[in-house]
C-alpha atoms as a PDB file:
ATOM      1  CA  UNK A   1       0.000   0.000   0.000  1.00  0.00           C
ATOM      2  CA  UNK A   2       1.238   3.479  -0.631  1.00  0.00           C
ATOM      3  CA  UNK A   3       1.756   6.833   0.924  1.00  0.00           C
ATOM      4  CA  UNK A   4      -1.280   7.937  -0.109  1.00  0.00           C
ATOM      5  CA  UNK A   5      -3.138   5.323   1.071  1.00  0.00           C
ATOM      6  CA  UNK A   6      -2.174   5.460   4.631  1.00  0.00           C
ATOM      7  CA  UNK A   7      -2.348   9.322   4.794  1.00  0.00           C
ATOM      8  CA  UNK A   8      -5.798   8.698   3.402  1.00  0.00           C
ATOM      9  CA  UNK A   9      -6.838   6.424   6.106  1.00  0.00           C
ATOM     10  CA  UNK A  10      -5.682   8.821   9.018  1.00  0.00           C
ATOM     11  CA  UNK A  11      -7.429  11.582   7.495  1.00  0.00           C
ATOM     12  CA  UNK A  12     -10.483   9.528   7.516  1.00  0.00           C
ATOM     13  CA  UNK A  13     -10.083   7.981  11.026  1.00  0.00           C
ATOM     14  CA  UNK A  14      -9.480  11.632  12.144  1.00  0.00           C
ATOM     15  CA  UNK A  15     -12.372  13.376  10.240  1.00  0.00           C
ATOM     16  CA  UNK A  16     -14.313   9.893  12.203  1.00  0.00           C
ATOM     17  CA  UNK A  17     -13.175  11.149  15.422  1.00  0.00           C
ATOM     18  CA  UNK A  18     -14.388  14.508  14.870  1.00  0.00           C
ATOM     19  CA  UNK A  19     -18.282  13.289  14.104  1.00  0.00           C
ATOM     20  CA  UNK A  20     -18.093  10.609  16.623  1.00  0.00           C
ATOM     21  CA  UNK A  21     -21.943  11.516  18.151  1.00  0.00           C
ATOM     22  CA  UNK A  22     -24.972  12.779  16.725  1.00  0.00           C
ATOM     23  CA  UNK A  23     -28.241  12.919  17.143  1.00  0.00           C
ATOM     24  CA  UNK A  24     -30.973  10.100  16.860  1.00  0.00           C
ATOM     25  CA  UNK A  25     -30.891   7.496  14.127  1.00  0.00           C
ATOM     26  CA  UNK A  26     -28.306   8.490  11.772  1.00  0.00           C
ATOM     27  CA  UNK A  27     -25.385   8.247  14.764  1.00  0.00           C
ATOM     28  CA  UNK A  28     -26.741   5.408  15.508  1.00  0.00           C
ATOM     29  CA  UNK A  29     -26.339   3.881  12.141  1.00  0.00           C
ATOM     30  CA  UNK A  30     -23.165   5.738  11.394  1.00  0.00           C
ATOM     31  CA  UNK A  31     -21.995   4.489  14.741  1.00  0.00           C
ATOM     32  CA  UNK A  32     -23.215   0.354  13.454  1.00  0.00           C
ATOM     33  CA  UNK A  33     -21.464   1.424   9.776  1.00  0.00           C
ATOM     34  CA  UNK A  34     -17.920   1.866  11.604  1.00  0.00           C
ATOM     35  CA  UNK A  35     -18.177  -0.932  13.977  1.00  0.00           C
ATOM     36  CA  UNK A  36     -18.811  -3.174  11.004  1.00  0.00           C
ATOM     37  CA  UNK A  37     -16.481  -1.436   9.321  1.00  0.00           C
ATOM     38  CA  UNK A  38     -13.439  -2.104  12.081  1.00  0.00           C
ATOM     39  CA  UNK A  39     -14.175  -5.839  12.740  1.00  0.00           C
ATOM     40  CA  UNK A  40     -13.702  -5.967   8.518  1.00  0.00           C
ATOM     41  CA  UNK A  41     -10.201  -3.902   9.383  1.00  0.00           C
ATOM     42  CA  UNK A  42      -9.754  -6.498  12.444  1.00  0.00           C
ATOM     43  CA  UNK A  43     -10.639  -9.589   9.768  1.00  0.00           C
ATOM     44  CA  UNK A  44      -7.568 -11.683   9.376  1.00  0.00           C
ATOM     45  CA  UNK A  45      -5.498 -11.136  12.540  1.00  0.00           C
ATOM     46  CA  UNK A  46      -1.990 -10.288  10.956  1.00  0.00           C
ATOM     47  CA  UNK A  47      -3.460 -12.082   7.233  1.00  0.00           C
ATOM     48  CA  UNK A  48      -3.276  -9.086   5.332  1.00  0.00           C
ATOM     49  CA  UNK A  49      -4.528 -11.076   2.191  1.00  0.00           C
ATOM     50  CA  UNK A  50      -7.750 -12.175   4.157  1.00  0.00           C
ATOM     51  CA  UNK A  51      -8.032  -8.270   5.292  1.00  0.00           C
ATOM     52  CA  UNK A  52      -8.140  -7.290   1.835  1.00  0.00           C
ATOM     53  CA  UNK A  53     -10.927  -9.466   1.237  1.00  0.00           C
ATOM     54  CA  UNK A  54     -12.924  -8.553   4.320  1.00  0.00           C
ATOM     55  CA  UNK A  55     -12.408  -4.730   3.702  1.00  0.00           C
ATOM     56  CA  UNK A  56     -12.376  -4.989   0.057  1.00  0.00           C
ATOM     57  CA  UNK A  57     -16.394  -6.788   0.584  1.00  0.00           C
ATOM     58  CA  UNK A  58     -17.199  -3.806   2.971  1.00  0.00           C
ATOM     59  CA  UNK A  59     -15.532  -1.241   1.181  1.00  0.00           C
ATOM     60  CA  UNK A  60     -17.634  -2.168  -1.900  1.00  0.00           C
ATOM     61  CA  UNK A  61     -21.333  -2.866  -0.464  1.00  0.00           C
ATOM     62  CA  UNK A  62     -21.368   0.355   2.265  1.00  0.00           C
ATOM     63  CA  UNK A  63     -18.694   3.300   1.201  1.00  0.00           C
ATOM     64  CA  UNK A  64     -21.653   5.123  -0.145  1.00  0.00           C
ATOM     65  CA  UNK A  65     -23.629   4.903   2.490  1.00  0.00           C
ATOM     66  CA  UNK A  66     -21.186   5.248   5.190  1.00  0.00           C
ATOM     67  CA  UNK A  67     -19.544   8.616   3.213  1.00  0.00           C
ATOM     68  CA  UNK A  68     -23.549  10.117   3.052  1.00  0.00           C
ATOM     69  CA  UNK A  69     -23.940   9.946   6.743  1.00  0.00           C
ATOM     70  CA  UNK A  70     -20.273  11.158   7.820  1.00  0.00           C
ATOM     71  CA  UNK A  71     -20.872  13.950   5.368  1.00  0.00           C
ATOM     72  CA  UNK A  72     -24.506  14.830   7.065  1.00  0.00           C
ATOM     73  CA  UNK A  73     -23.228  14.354  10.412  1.00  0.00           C
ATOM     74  CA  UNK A  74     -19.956  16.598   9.713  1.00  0.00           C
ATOM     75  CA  UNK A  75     -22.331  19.189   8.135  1.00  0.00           C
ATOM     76  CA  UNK A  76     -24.933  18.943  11.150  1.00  0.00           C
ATOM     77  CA  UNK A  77     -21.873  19.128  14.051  1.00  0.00           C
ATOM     78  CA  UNK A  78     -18.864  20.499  12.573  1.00  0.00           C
ATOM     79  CA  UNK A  79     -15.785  20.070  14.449  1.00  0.00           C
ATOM     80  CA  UNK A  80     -17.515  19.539  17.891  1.00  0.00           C
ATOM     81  CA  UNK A  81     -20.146  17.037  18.365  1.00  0.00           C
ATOM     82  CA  UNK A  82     -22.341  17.625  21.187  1.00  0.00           C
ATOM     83  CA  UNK A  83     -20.238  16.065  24.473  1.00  0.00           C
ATOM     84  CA  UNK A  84     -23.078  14.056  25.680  1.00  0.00           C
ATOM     85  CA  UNK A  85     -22.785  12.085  22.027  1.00  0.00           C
ATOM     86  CA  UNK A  86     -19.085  11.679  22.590  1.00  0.00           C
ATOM     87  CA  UNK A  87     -19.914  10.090  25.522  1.00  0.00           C
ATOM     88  CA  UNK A  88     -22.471   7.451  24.703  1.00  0.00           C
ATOM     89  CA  UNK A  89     -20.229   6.729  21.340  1.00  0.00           C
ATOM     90  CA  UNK A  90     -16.353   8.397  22.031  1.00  0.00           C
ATOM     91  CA  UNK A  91     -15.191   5.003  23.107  1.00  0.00           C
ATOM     92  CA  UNK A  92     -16.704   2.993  20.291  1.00  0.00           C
ATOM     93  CA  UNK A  93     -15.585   5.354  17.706  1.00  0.00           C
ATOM     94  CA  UNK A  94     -11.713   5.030  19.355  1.00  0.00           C
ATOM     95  CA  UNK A  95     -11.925   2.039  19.408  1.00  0.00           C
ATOM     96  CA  UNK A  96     -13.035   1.586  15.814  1.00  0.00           C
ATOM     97  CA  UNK A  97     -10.574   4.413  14.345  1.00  0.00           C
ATOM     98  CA  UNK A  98      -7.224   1.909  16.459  1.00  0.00           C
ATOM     99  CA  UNK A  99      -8.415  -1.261  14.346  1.00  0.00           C
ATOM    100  CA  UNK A 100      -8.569   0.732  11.193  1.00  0.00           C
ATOM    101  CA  UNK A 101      -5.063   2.420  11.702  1.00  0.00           C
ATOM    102  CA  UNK A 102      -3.626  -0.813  13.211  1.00  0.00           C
ATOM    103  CA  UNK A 103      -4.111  -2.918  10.052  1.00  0.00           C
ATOM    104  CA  UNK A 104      -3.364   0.019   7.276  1.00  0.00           C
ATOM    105  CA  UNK A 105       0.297  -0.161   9.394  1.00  0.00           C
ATOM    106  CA  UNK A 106       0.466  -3.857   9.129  1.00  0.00           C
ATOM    107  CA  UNK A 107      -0.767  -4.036   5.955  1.00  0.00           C
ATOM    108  CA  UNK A 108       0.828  -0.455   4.585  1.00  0.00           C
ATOM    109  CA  UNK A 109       3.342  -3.016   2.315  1.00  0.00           C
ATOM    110  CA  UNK A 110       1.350  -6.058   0.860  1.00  0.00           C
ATOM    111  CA  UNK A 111       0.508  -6.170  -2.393  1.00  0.00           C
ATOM    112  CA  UNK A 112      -3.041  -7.577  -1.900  1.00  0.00           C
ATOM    113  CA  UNK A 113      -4.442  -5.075   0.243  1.00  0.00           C
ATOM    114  CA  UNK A 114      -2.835  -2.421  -1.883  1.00  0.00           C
ATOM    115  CA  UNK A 115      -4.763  -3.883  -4.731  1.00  0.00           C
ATOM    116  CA  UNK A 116      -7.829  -3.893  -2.853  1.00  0.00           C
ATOM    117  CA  UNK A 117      -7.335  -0.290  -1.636  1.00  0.00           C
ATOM    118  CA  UNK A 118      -6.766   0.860  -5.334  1.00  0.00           C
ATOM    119  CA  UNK A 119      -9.804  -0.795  -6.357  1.00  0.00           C
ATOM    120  CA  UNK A 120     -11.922   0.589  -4.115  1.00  0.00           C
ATOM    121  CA  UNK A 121     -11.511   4.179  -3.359  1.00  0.00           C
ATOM    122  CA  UNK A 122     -13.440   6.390  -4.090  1.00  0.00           C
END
């Protein structure tokens, strides 16, 4: 995987971080998108080949979805999300953003995942 994929995937965990809480249904199913999202990350163990897969199957069936809510919620809470959001979801959304960083570092070098990356951005 290159450069540009990590830096990609921190900007994204970060921008994550900042709309970590919301209001009503749509955190709640942003919230579900990244949690499904991280165990596809977590897929594998240290098998960066079967994390391709796994991320490469998410990737494909919810980006649009996922990227429609994180936009709405971004636009609803800019930079600050309301604290008492952060605190019902802060820890998930942590949590989530680690496995996602965690396996782009382990995986920032194989050619499969790489691949998948490539074939799947936006």
């Amino acid at each position: 995987m290159t450069f540009k994929h990590l830096a990609a995937a921190l900007s994204i965990a970060f921008t994550l971080g900042a709309c970590g809480g919301g209001a009503g249904g749509d955190v709640d199913a942003f919230v579900k998108l990244d949690t499904e999202k991280a165990a596809a990350f977590e897929a594998g163990g240290e098998d960066c080949v079967a994390k391709a897969k796994s991320v490469g199957d998410w990737r494909k069936a919810n980006t649009a979805n996922y990227k429609a809510l994180q936009k709405k919620l971004n636009d609803q809470f800019g930079k600050e999300p309301p604290k008492d959001m952060m605190e019902k979801h802060g820890a998930t959304m942590k949590a989530n953003k680690k496995a996602v960083i965690d396996a782009m570092f382990k995986c920032t070098k194989n050619e499969a995942f790489s691949k998948m990356m490539d074939e799947t951005k936006d």
